[in-house]
N, C-alpha and C. Protein backbone atom coordinates (compact mmCIF):
# COMPACT_ATOMS: atom_id res chain seq x y z
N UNK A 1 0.85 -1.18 0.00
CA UNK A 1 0.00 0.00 0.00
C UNK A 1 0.89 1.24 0.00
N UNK A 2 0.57 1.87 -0.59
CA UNK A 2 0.92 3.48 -1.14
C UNK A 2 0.66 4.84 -0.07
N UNK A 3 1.75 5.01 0.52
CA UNK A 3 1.35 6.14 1.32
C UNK A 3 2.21 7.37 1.49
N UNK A 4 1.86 8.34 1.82
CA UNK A 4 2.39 9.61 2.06
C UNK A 4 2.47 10.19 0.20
N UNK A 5 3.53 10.54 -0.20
CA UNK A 5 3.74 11.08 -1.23
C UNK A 5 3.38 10.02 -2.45
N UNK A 6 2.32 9.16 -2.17
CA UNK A 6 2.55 8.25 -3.21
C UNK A 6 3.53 7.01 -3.73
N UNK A 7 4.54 6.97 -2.39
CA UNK A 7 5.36 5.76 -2.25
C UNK A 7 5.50 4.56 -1.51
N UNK A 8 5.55 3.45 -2.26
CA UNK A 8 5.50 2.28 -1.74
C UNK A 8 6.37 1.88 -1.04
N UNK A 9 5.74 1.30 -0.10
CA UNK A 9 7.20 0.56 0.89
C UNK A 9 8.68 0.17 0.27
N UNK A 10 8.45 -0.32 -0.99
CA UNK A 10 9.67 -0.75 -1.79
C UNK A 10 10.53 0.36 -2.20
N UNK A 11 9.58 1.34 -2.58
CA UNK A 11 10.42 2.49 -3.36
C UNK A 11 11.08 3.47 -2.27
N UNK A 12 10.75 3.34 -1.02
CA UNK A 12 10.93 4.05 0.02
C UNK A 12 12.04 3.24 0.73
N UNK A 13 12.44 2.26 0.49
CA UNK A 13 13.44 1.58 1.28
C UNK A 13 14.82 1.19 -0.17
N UNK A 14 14.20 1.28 -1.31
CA UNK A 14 14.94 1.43 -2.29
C UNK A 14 16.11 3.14 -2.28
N UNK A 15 14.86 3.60 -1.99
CA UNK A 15 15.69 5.45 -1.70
C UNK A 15 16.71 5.68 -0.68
N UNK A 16 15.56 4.76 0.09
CA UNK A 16 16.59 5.04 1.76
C UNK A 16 18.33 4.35 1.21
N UNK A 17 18.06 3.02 0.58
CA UNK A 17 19.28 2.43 0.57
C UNK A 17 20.31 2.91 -0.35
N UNK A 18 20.03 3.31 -1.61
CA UNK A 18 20.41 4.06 -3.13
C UNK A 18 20.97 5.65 -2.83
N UNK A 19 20.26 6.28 -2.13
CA UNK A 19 19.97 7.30 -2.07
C UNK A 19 20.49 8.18 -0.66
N UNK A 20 19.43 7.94 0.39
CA UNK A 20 19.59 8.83 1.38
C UNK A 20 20.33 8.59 2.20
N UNK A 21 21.49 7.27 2.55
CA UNK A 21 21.65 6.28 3.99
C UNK A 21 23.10 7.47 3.94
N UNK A 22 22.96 8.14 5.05
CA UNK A 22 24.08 8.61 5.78
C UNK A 22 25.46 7.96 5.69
N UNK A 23 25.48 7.21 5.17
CA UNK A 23 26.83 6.32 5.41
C UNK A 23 27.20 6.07 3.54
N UNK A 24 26.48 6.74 2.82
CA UNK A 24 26.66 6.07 1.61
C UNK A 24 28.08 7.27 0.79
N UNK A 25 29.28 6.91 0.50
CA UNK A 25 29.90 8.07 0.02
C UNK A 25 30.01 8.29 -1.29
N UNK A 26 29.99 9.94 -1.28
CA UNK A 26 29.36 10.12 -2.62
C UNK A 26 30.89 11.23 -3.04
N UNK A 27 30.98 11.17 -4.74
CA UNK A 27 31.99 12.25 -5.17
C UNK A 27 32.59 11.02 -5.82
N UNK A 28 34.24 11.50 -5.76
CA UNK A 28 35.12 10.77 -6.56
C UNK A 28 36.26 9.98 -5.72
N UNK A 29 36.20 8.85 -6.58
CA UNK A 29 36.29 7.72 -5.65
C UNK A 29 38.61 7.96 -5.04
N UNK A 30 38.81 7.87 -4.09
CA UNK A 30 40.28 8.06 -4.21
C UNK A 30 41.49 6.74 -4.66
N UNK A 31 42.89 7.51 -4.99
CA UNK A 31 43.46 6.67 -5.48
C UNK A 31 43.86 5.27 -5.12
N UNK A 32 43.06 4.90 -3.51
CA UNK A 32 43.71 3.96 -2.82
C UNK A 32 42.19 3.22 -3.35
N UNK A 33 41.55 3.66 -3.60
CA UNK A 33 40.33 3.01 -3.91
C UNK A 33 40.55 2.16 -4.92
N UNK A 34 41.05 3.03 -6.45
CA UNK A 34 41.08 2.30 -7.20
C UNK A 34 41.73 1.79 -7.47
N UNK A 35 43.19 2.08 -6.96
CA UNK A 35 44.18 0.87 -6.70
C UNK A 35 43.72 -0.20 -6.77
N UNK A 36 42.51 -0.60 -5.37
CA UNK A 36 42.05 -1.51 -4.58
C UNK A 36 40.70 -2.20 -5.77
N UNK A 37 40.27 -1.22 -6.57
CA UNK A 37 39.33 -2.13 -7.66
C UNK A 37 40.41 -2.50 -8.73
N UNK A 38 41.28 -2.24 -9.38
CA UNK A 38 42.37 -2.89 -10.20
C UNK A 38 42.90 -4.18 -9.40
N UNK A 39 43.05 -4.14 -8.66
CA UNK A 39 43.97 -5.01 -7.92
C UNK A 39 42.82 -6.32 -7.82
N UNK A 40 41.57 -5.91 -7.47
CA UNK A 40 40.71 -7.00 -7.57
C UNK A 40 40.22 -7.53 -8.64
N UNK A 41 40.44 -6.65 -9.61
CA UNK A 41 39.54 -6.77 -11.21
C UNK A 41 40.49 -8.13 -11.93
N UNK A 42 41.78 -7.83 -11.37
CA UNK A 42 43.61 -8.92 -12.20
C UNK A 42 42.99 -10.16 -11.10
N UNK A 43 42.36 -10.18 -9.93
CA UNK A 43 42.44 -11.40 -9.11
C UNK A 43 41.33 -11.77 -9.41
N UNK A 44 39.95 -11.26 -9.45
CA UNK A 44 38.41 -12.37 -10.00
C UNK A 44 37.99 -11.92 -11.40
N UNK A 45 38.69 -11.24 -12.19
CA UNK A 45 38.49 -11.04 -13.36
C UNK A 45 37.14 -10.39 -13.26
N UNK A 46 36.39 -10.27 -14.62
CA UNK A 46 34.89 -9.81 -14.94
C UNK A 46 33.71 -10.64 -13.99
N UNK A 47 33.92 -11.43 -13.22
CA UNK A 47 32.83 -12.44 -12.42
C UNK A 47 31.91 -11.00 -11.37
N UNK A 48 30.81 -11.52 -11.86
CA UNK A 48 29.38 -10.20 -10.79
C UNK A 48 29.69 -11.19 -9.98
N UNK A 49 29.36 -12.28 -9.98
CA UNK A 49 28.23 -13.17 -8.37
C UNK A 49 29.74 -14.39 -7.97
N UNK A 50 30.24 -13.70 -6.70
CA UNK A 50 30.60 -14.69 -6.01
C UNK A 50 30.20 -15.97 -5.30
């Protein structure tokens, strides 16, 4: 059921998680970061689902 502004429980916990969660960091990612995604990309290759 649909409430307040017209949003469903799903789309409202979709936002919260995507979107609003205090903890989520946003901008540009730093160099130790992507170090850290190269470095993983040479060890599991292209694989999504562990």
């Amino acid at each position: 059921m649909c409430i307040g502004l017209n949003r469903c429980g799903k789309s409202c916990r979709q936002r919260w998680l995507n979107y609003l969660k205090p903890g989520i960091k946003r901008g540009d990612i730093s160099q130790d970061e992507e170090d850290m995604i190269i470095r993983l990309h040479r060890l599991l290759g292209n694989r999504s689902l562990l």
